[in-house]
Protein backbone atom coordinates (compact mmCIF):
# COMPACT_ATOMS: atom_id res chain seq x y z
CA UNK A 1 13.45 19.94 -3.10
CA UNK A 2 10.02 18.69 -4.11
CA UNK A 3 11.33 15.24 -5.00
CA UNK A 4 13.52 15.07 -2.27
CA UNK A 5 10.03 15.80 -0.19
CA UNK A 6 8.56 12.52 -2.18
CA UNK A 7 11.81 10.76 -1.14
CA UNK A 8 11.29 11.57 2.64
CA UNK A 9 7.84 10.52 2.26
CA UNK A 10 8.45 7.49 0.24
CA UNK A 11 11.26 6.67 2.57
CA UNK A 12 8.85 6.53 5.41
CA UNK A 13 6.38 3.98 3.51
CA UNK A 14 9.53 1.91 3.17
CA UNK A 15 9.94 1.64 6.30
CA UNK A 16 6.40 0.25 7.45
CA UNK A 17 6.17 -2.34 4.63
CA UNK A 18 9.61 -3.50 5.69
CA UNK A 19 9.17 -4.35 9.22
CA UNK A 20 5.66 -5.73 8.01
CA UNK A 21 7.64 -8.33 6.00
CA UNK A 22 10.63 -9.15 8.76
CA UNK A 23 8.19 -9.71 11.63
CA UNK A 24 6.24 -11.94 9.33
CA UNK A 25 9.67 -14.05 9.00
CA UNK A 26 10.76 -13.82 12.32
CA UNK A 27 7.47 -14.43 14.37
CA UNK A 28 8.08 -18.28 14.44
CA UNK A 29 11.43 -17.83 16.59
CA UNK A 30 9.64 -15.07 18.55
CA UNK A 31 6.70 -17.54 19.46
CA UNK A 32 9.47 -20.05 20.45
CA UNK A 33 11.61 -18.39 22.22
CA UNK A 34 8.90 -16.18 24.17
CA UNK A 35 7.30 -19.83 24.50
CA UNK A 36 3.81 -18.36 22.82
CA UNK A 37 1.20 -20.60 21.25
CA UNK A 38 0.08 -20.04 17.97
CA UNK A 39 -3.60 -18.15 18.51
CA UNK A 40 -1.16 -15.94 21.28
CA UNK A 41 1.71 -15.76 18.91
CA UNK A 42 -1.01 -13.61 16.06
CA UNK A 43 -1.39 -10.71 18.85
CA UNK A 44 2.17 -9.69 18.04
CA UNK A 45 0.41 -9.47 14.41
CA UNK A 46 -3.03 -7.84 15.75
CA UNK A 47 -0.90 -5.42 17.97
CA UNK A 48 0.38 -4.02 14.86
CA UNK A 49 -2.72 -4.30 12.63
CA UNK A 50 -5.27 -3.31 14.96
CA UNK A 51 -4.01 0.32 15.32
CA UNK A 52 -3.55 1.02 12.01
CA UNK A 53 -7.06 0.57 10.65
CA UNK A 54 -8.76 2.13 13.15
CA UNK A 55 -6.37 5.34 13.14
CA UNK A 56 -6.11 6.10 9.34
CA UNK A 57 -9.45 8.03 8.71
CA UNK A 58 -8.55 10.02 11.91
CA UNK A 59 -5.15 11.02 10.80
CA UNK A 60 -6.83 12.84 7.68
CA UNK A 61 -7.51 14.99 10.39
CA UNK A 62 -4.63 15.72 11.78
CA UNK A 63 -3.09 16.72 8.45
CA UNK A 64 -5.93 18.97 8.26
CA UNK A 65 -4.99 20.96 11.26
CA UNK A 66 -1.46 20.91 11.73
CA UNK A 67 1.68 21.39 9.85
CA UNK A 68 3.38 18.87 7.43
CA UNK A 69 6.69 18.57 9.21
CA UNK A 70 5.73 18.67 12.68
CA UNK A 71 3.24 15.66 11.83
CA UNK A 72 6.06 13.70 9.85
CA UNK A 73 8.73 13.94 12.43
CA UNK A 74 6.17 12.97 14.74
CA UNK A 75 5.13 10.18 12.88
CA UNK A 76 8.57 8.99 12.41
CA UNK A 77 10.07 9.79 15.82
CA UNK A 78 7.14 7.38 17.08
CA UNK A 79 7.40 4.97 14.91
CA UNK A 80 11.03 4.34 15.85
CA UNK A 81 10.31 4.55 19.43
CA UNK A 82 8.26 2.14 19.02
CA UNK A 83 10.73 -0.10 17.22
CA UNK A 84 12.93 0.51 19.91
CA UNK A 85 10.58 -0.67 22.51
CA UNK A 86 9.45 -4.15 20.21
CA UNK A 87 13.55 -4.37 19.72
CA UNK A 88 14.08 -3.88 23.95
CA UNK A 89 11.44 -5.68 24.58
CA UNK A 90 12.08 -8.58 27.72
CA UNK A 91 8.30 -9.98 27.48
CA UNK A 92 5.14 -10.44 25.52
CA UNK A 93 3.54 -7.48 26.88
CA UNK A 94 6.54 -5.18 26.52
CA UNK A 95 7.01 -6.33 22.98
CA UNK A 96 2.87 -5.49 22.40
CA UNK A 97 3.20 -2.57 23.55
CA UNK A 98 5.59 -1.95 21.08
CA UNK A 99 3.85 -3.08 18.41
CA UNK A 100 0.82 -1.25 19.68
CA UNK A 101 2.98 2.26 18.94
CA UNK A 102 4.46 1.42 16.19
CA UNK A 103 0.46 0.31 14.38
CA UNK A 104 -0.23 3.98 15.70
CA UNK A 105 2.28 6.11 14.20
CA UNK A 106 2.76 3.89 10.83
CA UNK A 107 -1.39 5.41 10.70
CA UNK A 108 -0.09 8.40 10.24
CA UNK A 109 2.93 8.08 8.03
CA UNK A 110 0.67 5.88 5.37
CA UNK A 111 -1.85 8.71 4.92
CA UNK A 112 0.48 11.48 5.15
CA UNK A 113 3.25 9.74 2.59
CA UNK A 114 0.56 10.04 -0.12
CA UNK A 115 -1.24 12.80 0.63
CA UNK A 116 2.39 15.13 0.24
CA UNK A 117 3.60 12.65 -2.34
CA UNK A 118 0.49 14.29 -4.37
CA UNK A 119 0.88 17.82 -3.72
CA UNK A 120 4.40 18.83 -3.47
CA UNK A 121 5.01 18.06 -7.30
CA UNK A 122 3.11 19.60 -10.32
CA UNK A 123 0.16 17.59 -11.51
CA UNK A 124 1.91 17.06 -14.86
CA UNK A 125 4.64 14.84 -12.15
CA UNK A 126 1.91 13.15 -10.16
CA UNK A 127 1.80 10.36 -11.97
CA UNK A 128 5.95 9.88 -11.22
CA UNK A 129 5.39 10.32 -7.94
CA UNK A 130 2.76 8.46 -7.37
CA UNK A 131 4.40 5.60 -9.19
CA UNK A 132 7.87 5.97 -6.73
CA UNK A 133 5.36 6.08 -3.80
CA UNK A 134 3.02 2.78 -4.72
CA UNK A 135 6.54 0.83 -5.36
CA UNK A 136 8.91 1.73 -2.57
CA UNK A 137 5.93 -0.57 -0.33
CA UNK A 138 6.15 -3.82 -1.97
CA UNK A 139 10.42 -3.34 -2.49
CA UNK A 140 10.14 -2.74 1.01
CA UNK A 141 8.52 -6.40 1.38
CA UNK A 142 11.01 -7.64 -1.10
CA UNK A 143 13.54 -6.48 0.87
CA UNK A 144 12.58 -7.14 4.01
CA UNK A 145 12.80 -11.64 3.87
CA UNK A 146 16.63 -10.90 2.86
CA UNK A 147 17.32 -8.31 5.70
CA UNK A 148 15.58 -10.06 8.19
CA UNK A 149 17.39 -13.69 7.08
CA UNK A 150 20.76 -12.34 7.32
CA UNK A 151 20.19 -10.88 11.03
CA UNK A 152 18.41 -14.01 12.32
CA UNK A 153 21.65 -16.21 11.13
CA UNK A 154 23.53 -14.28 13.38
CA UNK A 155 21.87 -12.15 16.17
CA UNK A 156 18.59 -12.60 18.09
CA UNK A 157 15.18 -11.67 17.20
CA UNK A 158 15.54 -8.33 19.02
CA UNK A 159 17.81 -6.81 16.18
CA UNK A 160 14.97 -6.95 13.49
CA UNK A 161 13.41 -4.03 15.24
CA UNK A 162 16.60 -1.93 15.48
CA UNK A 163 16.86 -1.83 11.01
CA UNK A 164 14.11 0.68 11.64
CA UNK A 165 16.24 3.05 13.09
CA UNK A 166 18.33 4.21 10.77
CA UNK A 167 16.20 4.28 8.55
CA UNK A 168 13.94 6.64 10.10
CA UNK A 169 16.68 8.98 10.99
CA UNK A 170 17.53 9.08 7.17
CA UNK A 171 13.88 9.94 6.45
CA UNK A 172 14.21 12.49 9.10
CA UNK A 173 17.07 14.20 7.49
CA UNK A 174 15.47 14.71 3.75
CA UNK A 175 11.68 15.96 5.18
CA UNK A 176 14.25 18.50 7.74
CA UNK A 177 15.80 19.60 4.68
CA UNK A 178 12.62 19.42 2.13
CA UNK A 179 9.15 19.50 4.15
CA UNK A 180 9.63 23.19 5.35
CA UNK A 181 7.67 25.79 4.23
CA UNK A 182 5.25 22.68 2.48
CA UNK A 183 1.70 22.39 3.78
CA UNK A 184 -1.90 21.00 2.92
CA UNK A 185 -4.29 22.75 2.09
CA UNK A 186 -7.11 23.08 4.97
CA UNK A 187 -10.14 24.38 3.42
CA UNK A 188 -13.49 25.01 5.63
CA UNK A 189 -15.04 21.47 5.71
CA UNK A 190 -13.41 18.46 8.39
CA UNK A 191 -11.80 15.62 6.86
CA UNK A 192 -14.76 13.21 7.70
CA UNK A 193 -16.87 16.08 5.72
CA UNK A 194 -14.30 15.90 2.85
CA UNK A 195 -13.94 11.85 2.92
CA UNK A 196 -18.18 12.05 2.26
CA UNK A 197 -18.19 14.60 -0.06
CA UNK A 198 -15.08 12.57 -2.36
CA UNK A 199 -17.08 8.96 -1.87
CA UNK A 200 -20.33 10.60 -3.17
CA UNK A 201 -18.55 11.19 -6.56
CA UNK A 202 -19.01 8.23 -8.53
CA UNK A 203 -15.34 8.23 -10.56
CA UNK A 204 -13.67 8.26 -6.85
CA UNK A 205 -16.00 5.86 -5.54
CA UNK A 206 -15.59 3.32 -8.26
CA UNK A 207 -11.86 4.10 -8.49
CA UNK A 208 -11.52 3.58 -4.48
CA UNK A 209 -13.16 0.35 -5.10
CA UNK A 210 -11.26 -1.34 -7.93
CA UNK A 211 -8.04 -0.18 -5.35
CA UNK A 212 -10.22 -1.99 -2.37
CA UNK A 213 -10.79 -5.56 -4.94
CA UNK A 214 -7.11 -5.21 -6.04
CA UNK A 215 -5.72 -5.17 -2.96
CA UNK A 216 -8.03 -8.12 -1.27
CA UNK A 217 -6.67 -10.06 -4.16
CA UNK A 218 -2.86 -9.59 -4.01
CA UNK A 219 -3.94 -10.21 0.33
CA UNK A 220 -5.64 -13.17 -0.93
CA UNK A 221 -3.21 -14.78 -3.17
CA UNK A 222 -0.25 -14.37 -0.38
CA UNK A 223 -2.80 -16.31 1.77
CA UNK A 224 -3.86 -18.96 -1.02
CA UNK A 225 -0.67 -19.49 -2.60
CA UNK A 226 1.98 -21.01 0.04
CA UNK A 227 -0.44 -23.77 0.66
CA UNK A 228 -0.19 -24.63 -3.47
CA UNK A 229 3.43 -24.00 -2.85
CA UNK A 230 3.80 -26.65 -0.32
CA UNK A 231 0.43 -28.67 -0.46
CA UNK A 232 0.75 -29.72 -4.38
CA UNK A 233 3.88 -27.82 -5.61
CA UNK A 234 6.03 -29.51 -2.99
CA UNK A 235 8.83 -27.10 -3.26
CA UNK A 236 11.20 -26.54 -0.95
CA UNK A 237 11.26 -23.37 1.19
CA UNK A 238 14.53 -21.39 -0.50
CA UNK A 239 12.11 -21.57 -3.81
CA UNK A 240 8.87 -21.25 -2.74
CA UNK A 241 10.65 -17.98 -0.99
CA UNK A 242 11.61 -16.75 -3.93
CA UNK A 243 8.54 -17.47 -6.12
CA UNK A 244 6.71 -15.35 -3.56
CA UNK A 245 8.41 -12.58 -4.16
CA UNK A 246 7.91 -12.29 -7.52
CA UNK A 247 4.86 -10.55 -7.27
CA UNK A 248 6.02 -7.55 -4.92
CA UNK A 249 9.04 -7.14 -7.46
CA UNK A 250 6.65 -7.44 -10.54
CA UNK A 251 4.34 -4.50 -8.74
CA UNK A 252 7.66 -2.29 -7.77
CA UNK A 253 9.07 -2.46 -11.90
CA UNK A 254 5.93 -1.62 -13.63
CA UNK A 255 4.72 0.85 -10.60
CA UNK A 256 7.77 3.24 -11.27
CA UNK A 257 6.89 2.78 -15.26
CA UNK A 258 3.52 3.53 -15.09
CA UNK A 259 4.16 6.61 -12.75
CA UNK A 260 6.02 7.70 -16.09
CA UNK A 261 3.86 6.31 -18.38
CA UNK A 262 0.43 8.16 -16.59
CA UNK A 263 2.27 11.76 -16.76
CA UNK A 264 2.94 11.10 -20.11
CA UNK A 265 0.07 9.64 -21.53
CA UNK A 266 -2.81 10.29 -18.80
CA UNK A 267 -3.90 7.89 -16.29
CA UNK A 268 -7.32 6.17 -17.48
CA UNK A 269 -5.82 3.73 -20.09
CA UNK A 270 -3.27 2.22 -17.89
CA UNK A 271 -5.61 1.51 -15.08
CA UNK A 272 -7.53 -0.82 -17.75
CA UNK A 273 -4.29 -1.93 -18.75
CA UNK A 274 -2.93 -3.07 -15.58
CA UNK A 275 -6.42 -4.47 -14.19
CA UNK A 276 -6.31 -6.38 -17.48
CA UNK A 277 -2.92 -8.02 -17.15
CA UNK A 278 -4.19 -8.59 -13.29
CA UNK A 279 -7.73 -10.44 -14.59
CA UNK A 280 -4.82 -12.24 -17.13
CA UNK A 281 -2.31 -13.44 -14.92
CA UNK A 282 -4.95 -14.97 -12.49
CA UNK A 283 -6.48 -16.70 -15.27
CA UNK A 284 -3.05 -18.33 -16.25
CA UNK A 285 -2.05 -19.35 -12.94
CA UNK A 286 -5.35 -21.18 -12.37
CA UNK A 287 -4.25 -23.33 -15.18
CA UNK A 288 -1.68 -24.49 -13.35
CA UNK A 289 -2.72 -24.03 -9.49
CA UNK A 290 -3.43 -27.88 -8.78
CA UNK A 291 -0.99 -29.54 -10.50
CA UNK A 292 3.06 -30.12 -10.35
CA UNK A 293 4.58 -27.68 -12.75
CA UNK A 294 8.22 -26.32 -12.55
CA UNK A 295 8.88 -22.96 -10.99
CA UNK A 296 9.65 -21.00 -13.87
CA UNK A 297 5.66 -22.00 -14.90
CA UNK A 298 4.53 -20.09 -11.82
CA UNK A 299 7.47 -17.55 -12.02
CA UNK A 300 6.25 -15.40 -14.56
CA UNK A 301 2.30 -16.22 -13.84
CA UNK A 302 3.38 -14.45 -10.47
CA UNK A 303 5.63 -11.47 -12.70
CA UNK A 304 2.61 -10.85 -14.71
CA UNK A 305 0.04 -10.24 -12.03
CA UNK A 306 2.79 -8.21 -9.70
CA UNK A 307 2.75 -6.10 -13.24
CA UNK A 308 -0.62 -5.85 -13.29
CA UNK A 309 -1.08 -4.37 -9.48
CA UNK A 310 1.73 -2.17 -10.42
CA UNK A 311 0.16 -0.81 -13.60
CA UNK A 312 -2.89 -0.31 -12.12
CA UNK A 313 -1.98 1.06 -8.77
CA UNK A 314 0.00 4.16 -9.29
CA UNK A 315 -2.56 5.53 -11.84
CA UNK A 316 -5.11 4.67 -10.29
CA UNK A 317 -3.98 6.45 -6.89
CA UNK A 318 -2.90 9.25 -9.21
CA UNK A 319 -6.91 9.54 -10.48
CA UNK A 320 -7.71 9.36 -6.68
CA UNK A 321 -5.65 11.69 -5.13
CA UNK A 322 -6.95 14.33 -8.24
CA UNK A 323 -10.57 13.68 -8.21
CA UNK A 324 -11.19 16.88 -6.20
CA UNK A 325 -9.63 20.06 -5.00
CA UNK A 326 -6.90 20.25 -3.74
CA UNK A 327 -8.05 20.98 -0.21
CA UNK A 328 -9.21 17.23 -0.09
CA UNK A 329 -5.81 15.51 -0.67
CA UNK A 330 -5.45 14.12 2.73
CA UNK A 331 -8.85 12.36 2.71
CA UNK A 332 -8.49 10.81 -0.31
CA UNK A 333 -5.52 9.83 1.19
CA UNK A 334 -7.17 8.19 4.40
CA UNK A 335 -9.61 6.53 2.00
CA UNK A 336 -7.29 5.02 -0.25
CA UNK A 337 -4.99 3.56 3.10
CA UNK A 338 -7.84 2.51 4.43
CA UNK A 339 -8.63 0.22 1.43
CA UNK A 340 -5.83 -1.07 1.36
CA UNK A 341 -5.95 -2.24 5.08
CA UNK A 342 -9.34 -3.38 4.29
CA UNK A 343 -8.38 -5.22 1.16
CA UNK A 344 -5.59 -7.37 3.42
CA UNK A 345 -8.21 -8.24 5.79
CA UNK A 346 -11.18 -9.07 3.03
CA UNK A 347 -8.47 -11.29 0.95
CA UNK A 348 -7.73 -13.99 3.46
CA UNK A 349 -11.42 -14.03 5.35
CA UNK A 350 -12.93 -14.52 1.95
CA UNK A 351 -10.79 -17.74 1.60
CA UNK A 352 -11.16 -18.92 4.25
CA UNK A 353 -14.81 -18.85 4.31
CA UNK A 354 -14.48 -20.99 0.66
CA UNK A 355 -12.48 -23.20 2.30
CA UNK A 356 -14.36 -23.80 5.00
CA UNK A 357 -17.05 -24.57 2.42
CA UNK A 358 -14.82 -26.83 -0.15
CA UNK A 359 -13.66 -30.21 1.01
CA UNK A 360 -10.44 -31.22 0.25
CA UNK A 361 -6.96 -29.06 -1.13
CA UNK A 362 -7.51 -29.45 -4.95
CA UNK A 363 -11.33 -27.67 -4.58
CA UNK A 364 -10.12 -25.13 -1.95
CA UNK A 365 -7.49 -24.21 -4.42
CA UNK A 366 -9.77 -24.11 -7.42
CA UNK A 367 -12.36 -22.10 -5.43
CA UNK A 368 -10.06 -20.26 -4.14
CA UNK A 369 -8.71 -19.08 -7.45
CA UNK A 370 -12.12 -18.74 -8.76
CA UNK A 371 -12.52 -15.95 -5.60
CA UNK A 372 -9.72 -14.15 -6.35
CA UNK A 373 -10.31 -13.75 -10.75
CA UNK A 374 -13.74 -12.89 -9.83
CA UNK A 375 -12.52 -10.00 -7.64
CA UNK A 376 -9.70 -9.31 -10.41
CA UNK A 377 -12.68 -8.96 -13.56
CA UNK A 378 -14.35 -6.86 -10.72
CA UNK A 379 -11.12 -4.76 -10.63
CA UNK A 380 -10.92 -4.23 -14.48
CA UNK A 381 -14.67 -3.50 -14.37
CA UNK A 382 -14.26 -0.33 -11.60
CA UNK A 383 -11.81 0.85 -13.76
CA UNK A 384 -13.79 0.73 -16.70
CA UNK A 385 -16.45 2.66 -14.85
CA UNK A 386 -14.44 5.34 -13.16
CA UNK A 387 -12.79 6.09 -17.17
CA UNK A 388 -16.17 6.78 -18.42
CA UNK A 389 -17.01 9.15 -15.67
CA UNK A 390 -16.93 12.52 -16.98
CA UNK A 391 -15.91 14.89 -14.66
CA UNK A 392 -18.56 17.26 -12.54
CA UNK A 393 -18.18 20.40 -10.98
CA UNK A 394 -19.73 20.04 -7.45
CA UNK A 395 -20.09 22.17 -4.21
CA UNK A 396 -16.57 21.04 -3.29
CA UNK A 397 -14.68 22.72 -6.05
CA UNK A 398 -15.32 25.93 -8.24
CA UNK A 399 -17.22 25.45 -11.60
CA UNK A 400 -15.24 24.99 -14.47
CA UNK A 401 -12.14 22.62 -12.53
CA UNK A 402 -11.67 19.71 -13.86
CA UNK A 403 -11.76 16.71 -11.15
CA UNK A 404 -8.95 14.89 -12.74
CA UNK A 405 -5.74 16.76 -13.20
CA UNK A 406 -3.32 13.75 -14.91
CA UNK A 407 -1.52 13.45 -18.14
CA UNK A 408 -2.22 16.57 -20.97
CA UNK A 409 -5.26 17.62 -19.02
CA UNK A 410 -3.07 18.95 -16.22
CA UNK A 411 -0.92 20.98 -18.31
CA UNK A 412 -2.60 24.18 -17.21
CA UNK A 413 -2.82 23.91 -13.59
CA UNK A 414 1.12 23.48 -13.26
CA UNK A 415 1.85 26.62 -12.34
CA UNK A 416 -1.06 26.52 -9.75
CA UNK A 417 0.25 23.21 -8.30
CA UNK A 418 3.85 24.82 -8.08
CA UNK A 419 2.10 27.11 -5.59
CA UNK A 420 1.22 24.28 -2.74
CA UNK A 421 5.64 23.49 -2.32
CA UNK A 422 5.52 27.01 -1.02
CA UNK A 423 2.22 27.23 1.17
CA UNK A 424 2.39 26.37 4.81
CA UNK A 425 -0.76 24.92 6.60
């Protein structure tokens, strides 16, 4: 049942990502056919967004005080209403509003996905589950240009928000049958407390940041490289399409790998290994960024720095989610979301202020690049920093725990891990 709890969880994060990716495609025929400008057309965008930041430190809270299924079926229940309402919707307003529920609830199902992810397996399996977490979000962008393609060919815009749906009622099914009886620890302090007390430790902190520059860069790059792709690459939009999706599919492969590889081998190493290949891949693809050079060229440039996110992420939310006890799952949770939502925001703003700066495409695209491998070496650096941490008892956790319970260290806290599938909030 435990895995069929990461499943329901997972399922969930699937979800989000996925109508992330189908709005993205469909917003053009939305703007048209609601007869939207542009600037107007981004509130369907901000709707969504807006929301979702500013709700995922709160909803560490929520875990805190209620129980896990209650909040999930919430959380999915309202995300589909929402979907409903967005796939309903007659106007602009309607369809906002829709969006505006649907930012809410996704909130919750982010933070909560990892947080139970974490603790409903043994900490010699957190790296696995982790790893199936972290990639089930970009397959749910890979999947969601070729799902929302095939129902724009044939139906209107209104049936991208109805996929959601089912989906969520098959999520609903596995946490009914596997979230029961499986709850978070509370402990004495409020989230907020527990978020402080987590940041003040320097391998969390410097972990949470390498997952804050890795994410601003794979924002960034999304942002940056479509205007290569059609500026200087000239392709046409069936490959450009594809070539952007190698890097979600690059970070789903090695995300499930290294969820296997960090249980068996401990997490440290492969967070140096994938901000490495991430510092690598950037490098290579600004050899190539500002002049014609056949797909295949930027194919695997793309491949290899998907890999890289992928190797780094799940391990490196695996080191996060064990730095303390744990009672303080859910904030590191919230934290780590947050990031990430942080990171997507950073990526393009950051461009765009070089850009603003550099005249002309070739120097926007070479500072651009520049941006973005300065980030990445900033990426392998945090990681660097948060392995030579050694771990510190503090007033959070007894003396004597370890902060980090991955790989061989873990071994002798399974049996005390096994004890969280069976203890309600």
């Amino acid at each position: 049942m435990r895995w069929v709890a990461v499943a329901a969880v997972g399922l969930s994060i699937f979800l989000s990502a996925l109508d992330a990716t189908i709005v993205a495609l469909a917003s053009p025929i939305i703007a048209r056919q609601l007869h939207l400008s542009n600037s107007l057309a981004s509130a369907i965008f901000l709707a969504y967004s807006v929301p979702l930041t500013l709700l995922i430190l709160p909803s560490a809270e929520l875990m805190r005080r209620f129980r896990t299924l209650p909040i999930f079926l919430v959380a999915v229940s309202g995300f589909c209403l929402g979907s409903i309402i967005c796939g309903l919707a007659p106007t602009l307003a309607v369809l906002l509003a829709g969006r505006i529920v649907q930012g809410s609830f996704a909130a919750l199902l982010a933070t909560q996905g990892i947080a139970v992810a974490a603790s409903v397996v043994a900490p010699t399996e957190r790296g696995r589950a982790m790893g199936l977490v972290g990639s089930l979000a970009p397959l749910g962008a890979v999947a969601g240009p070729g799902i929302g393609g095939l129902l724009l060919t044939r139906l209107d815009w209104h049936a991208i928000f109805f996929v959601n749906v089912p989906i969520g009622a098959v999520a609903t099914l596995l946490g009914l049958e596997s979230l029961r009886g499986i709850g978070l620890a509370r402990g004495g302090q409020s989230g907020f407390h527990q978020m402080t007390g987590l940041v003040r430790r320097p391998q969390f902190l410097w972990g949470l940041l390498g997952f804050l520059a890795s994410t601003t860069v794979a924002a960034g790059l999304y942002f940056l490289f479509p205007f290569d792709l059609t500026g200087i690459q000239r392709f046409g939009p069936a490959t450009a399409g594809l070539l952007l999706l190698c890097v979600p599919l690059g970070m789903g492969i090695m995300g499930i790998l290294g969820g296997y590889l960090t249980d068996r081998y401990g997490a440290r190493r492969f967070t140096l290994i994938g901000s490495s290949l991430l510092l690598l891949g950037l490098l290579l693809l600004g050899l190539v960024l500002v002049q014609p050079v056949a797909a295949f060229d930027c194919a695997w440039r793309l491949l290899l720095i998907g890999a890289g996110i992928g190797l780094f992420t799940g391990p490196n939310q695996t080191l996060l989610m064990s730095a303390g006890p744990r009672e303080t799952v859910a904030a590191a949770s919230a934290l780590s979301n947050f990031s990430a939502r942080l990171g997507s925001v950073i990526g393009p703003l950051v461009l765009g202020i070089i850009w603003a700066v550099l005249p002309g495409m070739s120097r926007q695209m070479v500072g651009g690049i520049t941006g973005l491998t300065l980030l990445a070496a900033f990426t392998l650096l945090a990681a660097w920093m948060a392995s030579i941490e050694k771990s510190k008892p503090s007033a959070m956790e007894p003396q004597g725990r370890s902060q980090t319970d991955t790989g061989a260290e873990a071994g002798t806290r399974a049996a005390r891990a096994e004890s969280l599938t069976a203890r309600p909030l």
